[in-house]
N, C-alpha and C. Protein backbone atom coordinates (compact mmCIF):
# COMPACT_ATOMS: atom_id res chain seq x y z
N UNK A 1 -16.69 -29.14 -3.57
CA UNK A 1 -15.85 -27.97 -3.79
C UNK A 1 -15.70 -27.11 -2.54
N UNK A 2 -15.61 -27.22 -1.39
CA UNK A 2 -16.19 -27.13 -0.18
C UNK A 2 -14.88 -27.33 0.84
N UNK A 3 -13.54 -27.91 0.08
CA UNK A 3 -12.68 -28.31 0.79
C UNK A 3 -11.51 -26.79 1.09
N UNK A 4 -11.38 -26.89 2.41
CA UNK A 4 -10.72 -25.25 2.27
C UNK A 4 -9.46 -25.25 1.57
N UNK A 5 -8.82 -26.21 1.12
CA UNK A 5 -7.82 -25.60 0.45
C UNK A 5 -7.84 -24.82 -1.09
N UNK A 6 -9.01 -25.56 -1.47
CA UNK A 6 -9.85 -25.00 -2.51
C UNK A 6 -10.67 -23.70 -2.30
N UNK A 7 -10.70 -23.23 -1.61
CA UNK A 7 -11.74 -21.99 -1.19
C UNK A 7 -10.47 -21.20 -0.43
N UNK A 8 -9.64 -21.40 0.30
CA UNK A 8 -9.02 -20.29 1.03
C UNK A 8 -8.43 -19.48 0.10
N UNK A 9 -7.56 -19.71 -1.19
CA UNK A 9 -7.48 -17.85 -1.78
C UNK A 9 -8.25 -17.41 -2.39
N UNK A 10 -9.82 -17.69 -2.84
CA UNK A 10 -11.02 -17.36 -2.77
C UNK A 10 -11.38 -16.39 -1.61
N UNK A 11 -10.94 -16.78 -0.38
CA UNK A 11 -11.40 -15.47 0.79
C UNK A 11 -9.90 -14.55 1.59
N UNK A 12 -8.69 -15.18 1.00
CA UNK A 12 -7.93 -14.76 0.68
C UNK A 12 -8.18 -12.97 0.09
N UNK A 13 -8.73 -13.86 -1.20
CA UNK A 13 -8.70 -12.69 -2.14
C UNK A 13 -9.77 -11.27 -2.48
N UNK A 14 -11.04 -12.34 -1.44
CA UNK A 14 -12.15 -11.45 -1.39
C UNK A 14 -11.73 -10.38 -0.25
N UNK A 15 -11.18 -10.68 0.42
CA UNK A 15 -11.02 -10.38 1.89
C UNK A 15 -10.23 -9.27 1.50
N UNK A 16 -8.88 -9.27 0.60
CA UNK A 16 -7.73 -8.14 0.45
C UNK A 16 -8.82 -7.30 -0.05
N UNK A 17 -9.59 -7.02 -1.25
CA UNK A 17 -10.14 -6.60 -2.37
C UNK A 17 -11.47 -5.73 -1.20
N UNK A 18 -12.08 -6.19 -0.41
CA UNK A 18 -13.02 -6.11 0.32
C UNK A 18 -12.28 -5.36 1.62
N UNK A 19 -11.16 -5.38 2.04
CA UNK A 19 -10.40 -4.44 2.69
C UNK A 19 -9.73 -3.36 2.23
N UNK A 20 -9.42 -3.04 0.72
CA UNK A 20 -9.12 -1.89 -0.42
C UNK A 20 -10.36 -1.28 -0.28
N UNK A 21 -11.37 -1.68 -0.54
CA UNK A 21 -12.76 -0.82 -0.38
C UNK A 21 -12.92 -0.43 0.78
N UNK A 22 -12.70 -0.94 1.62
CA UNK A 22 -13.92 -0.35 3.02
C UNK A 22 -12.38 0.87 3.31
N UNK A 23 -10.92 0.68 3.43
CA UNK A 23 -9.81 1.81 3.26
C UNK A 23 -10.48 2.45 2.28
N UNK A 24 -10.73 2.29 1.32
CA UNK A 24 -10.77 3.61 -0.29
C UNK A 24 -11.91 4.63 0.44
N UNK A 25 -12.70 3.85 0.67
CA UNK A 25 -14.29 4.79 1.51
C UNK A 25 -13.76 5.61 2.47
N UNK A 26 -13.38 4.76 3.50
CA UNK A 26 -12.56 5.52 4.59
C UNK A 26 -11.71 6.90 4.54
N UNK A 27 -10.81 6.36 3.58
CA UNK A 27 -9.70 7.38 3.36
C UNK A 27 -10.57 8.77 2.40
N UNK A 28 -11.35 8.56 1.61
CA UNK A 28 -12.02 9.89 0.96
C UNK A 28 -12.93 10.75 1.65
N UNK A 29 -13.22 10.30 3.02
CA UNK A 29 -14.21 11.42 3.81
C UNK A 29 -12.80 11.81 4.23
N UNK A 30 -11.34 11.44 4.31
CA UNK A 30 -10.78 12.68 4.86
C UNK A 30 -9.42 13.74 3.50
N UNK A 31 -9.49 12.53 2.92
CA UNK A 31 -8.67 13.11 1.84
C UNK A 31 -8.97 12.61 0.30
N UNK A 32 -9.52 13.85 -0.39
CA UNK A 32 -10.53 13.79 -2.03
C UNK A 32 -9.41 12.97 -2.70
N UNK A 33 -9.41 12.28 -3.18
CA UNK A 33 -8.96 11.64 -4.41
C UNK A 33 -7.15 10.99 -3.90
N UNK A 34 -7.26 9.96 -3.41
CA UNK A 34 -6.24 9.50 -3.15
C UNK A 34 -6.33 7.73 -2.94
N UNK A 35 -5.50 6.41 -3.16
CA UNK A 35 -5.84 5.33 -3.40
C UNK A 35 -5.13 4.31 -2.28
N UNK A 36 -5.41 3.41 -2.06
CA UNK A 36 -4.65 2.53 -1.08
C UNK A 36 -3.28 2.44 -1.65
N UNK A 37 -2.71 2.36 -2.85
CA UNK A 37 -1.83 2.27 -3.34
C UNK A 37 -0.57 3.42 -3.71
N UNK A 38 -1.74 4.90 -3.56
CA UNK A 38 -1.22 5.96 -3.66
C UNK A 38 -0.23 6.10 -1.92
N UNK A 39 -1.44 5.74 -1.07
CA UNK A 39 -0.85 5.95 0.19
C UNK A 39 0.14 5.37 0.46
N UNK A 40 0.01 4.15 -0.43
CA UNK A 40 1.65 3.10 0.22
C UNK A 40 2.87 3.64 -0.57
N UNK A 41 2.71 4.05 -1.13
CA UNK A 41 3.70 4.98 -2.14
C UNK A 41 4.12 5.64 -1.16
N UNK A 42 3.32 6.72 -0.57
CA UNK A 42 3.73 8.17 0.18
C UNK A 42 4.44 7.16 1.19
N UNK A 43 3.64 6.77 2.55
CA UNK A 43 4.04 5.76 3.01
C UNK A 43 5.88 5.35 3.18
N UNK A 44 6.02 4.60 1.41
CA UNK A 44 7.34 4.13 1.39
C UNK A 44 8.31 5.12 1.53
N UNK A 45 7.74 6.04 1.03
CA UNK A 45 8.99 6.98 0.59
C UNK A 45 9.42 8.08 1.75
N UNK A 46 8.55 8.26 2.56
CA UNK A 46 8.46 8.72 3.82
C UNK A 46 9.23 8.01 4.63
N UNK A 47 9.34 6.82 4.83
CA UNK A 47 10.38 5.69 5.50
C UNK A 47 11.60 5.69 5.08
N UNK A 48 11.51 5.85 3.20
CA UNK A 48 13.17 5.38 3.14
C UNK A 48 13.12 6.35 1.62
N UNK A 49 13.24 7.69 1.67
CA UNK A 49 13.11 8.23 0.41
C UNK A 49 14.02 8.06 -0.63
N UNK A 50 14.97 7.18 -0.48
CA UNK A 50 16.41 6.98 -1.45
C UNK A 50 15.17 5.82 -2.71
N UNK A 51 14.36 5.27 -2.02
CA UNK A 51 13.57 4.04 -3.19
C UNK A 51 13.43 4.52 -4.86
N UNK A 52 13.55 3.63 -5.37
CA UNK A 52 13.26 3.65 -6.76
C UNK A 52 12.40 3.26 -7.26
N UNK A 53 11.54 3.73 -8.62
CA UNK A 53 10.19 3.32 -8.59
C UNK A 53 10.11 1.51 -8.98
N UNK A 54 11.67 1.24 -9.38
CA UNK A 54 11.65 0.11 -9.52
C UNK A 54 11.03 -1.04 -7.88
N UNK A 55 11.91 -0.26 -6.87
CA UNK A 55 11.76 -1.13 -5.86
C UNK A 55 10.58 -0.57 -5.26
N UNK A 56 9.77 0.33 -5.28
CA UNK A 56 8.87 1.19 -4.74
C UNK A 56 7.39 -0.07 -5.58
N UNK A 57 7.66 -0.53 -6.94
CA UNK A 57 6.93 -1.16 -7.39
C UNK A 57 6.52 -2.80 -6.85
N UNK A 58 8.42 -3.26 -6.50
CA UNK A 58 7.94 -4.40 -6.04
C UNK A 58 7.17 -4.43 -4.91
N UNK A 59 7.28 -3.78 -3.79
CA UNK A 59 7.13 -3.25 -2.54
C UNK A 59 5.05 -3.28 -2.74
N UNK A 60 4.60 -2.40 -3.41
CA UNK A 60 3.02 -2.12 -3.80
C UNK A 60 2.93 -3.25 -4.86
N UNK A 61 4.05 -4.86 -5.44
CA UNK A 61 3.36 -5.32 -6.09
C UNK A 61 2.42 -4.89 -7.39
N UNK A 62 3.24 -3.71 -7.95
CA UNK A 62 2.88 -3.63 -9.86
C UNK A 62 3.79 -3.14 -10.47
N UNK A 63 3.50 -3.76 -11.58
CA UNK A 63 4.58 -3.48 -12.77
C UNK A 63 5.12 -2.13 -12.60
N UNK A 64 6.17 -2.10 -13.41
CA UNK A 64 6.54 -0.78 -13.47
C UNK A 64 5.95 0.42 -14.06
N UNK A 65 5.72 0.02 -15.42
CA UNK A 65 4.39 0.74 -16.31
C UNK A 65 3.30 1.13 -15.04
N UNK A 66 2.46 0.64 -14.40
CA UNK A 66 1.59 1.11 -13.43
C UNK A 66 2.35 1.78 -12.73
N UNK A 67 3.36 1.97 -11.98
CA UNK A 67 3.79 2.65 -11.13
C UNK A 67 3.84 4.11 -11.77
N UNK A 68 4.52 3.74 -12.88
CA UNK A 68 5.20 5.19 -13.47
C UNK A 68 3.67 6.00 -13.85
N UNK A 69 2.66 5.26 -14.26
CA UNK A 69 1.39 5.58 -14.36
C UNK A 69 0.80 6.64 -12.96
N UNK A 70 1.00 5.86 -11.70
CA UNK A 70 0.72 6.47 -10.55
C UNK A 70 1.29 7.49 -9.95
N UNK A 71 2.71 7.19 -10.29
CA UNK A 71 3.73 8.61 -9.69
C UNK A 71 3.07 9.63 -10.79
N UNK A 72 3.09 9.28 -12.25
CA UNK A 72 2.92 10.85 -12.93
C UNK A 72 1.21 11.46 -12.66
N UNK A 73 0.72 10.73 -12.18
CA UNK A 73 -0.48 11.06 -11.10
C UNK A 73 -0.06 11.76 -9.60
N UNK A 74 0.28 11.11 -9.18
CA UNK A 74 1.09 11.49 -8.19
C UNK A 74 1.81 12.94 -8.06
N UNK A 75 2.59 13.39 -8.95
CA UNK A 75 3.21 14.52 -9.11
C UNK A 75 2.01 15.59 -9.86
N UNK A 76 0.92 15.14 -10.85
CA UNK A 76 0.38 16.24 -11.16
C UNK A 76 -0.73 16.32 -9.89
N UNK A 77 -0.73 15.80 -8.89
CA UNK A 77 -1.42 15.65 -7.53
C UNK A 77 -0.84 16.77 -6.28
N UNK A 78 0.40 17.05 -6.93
CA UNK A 78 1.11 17.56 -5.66
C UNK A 78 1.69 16.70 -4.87
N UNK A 79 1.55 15.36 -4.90
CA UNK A 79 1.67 14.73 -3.88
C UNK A 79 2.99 14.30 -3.97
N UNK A 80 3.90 14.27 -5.08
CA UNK A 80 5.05 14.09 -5.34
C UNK A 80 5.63 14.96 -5.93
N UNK A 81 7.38 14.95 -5.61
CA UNK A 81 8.03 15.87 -6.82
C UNK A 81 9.13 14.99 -7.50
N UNK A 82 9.42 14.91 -8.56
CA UNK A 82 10.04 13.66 -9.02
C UNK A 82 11.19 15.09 -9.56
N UNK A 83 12.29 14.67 -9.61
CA UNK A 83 13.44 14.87 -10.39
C UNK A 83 14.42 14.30 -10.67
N UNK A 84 15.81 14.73 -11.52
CA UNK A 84 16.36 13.67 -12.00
C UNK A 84 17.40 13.46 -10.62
N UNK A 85 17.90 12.49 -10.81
CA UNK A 85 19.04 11.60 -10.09
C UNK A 85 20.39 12.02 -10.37
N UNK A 86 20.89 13.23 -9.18
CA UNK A 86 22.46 13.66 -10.06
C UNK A 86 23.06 12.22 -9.93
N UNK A 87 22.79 11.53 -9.01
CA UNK A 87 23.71 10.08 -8.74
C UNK A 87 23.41 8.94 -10.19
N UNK A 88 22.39 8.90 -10.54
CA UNK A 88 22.07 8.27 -12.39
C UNK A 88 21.17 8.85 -12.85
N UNK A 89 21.46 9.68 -14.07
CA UNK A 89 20.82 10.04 -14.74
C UNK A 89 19.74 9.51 -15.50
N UNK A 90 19.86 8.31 -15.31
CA UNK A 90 18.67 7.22 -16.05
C UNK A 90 17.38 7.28 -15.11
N UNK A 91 17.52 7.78 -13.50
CA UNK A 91 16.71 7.47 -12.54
C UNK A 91 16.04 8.86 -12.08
N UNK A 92 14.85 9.00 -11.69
CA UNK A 92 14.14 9.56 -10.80
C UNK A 92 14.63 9.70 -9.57
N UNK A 93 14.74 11.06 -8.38
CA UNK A 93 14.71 11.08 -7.54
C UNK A 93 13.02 11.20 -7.13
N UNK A 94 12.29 10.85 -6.46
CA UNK A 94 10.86 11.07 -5.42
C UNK A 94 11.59 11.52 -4.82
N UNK A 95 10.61 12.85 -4.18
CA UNK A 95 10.00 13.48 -2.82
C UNK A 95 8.82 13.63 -2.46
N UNK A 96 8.49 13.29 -1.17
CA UNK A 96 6.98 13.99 -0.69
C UNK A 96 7.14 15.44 -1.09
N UNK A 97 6.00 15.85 -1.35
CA UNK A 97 5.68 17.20 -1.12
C UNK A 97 4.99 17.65 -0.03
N UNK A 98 4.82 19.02 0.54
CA UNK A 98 4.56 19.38 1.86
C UNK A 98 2.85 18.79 1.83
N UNK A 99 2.20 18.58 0.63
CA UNK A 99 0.89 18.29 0.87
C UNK A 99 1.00 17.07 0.76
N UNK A 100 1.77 16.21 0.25
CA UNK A 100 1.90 14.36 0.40
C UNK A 100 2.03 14.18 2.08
N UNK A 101 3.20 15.21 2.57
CA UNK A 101 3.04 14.62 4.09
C UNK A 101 1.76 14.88 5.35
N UNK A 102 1.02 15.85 4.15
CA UNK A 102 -0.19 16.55 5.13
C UNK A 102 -0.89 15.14 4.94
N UNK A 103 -1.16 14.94 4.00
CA UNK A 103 -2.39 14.02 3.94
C UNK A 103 -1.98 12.58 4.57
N UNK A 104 -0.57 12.51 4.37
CA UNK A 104 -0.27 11.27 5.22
C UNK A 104 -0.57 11.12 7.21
N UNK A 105 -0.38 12.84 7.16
CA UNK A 105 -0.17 12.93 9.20
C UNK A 105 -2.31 12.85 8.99
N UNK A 106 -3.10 12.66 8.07
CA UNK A 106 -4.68 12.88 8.11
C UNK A 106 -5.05 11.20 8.06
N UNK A 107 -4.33 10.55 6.98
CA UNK A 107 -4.53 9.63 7.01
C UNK A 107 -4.24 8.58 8.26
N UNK A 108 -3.13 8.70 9.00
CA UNK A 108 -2.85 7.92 10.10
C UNK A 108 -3.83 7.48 10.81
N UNK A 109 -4.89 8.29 11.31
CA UNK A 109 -5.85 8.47 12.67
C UNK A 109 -7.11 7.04 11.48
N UNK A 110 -6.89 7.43 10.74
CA UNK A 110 -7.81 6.43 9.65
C UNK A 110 -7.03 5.20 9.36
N UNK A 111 -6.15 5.04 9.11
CA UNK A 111 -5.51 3.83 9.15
C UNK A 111 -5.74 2.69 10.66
N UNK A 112 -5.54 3.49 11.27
CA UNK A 112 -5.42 2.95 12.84
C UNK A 112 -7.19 2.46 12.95
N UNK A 113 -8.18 3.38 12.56
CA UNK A 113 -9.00 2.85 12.96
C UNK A 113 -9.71 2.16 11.58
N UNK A 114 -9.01 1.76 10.54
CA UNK A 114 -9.82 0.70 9.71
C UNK A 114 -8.96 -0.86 10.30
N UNK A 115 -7.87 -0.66 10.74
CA UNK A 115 -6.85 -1.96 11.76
C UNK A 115 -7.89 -2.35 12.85
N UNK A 116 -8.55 -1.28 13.01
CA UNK A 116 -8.70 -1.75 14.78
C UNK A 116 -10.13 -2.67 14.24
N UNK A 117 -11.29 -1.90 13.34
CA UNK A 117 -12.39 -2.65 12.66
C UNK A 117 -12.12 -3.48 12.12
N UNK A 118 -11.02 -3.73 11.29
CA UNK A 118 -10.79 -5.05 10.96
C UNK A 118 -10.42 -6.11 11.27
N UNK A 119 -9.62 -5.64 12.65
CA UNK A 119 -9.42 -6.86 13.14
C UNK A 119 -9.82 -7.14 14.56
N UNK A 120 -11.11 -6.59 14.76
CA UNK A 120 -12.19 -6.44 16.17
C UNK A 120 -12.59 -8.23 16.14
N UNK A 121 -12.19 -8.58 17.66
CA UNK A 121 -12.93 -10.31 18.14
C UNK A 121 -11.54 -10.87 17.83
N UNK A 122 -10.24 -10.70 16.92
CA UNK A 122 -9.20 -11.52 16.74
C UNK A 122 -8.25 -10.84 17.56
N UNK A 123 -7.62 -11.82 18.24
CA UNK A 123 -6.84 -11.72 19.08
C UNK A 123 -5.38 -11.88 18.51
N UNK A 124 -4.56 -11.66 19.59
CA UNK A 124 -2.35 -10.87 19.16
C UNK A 124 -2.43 -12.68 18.20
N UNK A 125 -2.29 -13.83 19.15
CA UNK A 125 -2.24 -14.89 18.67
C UNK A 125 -2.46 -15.63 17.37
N UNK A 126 -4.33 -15.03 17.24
CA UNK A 126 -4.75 -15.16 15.89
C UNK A 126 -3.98 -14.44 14.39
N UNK A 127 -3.90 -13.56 14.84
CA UNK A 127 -2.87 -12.56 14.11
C UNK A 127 -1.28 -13.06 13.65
N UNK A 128 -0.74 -13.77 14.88
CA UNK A 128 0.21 -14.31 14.55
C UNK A 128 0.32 -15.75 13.85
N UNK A 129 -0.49 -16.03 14.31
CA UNK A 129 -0.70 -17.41 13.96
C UNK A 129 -0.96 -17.41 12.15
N UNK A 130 -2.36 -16.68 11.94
CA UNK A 130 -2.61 -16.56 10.50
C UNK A 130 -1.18 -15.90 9.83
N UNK A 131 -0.14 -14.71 10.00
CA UNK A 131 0.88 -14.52 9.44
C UNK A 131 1.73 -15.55 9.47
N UNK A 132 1.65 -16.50 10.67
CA UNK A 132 2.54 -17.42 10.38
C UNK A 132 2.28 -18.47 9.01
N UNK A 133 1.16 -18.76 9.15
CA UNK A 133 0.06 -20.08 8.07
C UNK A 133 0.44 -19.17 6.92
N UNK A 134 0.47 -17.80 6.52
CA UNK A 134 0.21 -17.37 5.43
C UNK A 134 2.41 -17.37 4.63
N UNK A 135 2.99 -16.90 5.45
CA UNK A 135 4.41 -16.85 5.30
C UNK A 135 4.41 -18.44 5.12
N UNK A 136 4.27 -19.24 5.37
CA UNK A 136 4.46 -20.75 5.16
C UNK A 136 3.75 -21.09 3.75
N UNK A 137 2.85 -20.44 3.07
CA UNK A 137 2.06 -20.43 1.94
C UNK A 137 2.99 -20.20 0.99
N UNK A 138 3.11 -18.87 1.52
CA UNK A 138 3.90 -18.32 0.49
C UNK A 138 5.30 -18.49 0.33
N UNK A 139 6.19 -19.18 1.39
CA UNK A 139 7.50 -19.81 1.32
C UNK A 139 7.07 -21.23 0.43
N UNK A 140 6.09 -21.94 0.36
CA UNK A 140 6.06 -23.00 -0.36
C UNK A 140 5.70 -22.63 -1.92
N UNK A 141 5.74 -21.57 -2.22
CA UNK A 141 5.21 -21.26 -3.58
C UNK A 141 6.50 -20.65 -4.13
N UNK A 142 7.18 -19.69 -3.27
CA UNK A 142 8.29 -19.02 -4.22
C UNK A 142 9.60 -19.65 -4.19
């Protein structure tokens, strides 16, 4: 059982899950109560605030139910302000709020340095190389 094709999304998976933790730790000595998932939220919407929680979901990879779960966290957080969509009324507009973008300009300096620990001894190459092996994974699956 030893053969890596059998074991690689085994460390695949330990590895993502085991990099959510050592970020979750990270990120709470500088900002109380906020999630890897919360941040990619702020994150998205900071880049391209027109997103919908529909596409905001595929993007963080969860259902929609979880999302809508996280934004109405999110908004009783401050960290969002959700209103309606004069453009569809069926839809949510998101905004950061002035404290979503604080904690995002806190989080940066922490982001940068859980990148740099994580990927200390691997080199530009290795990096590319494994995104390449991994995009080839995942082009053969979808």
């Amino acid at each position: 059982m030893n053969v890596p094709p059998k074991t690689v999304f085994y460390t695949i998976e330990r590895t993502i899950k085991s990099y959510r933790k050592f970020s979750n730790r990270n990120f709470s000595r500088v900002v109380d109560d906020i999630t890897v998932d919360q941040k990619l939220i702020l994150q998205y919407l900071n880049s391209s605030p027109e997103l919908s929680q529909t596409e905001i979901a595929e993007l963080v990879f969860k259902d929609t139910a979880s999302i809508t779960r996280m934004i109405d966290l999110m908004v009783k957080k401050d960290f969002l302000k959700r209103s309606i969509n004069t453009e569809d009324r069926r839809k949510f507009k998101l905004e950061i709020t002035a404290k979503g973008k604080d904690i995002l300009s806190r989080l940066e300096p922490v982001i940068a340095a859980n990148r740099k620990t994580a990927f200390a001894g691997i080199s530009e190459e290795e990096l590319i190389q494994l995104d390449r092996t991994l995009q080839k994974i995942l082009s053969n699956i979808t």
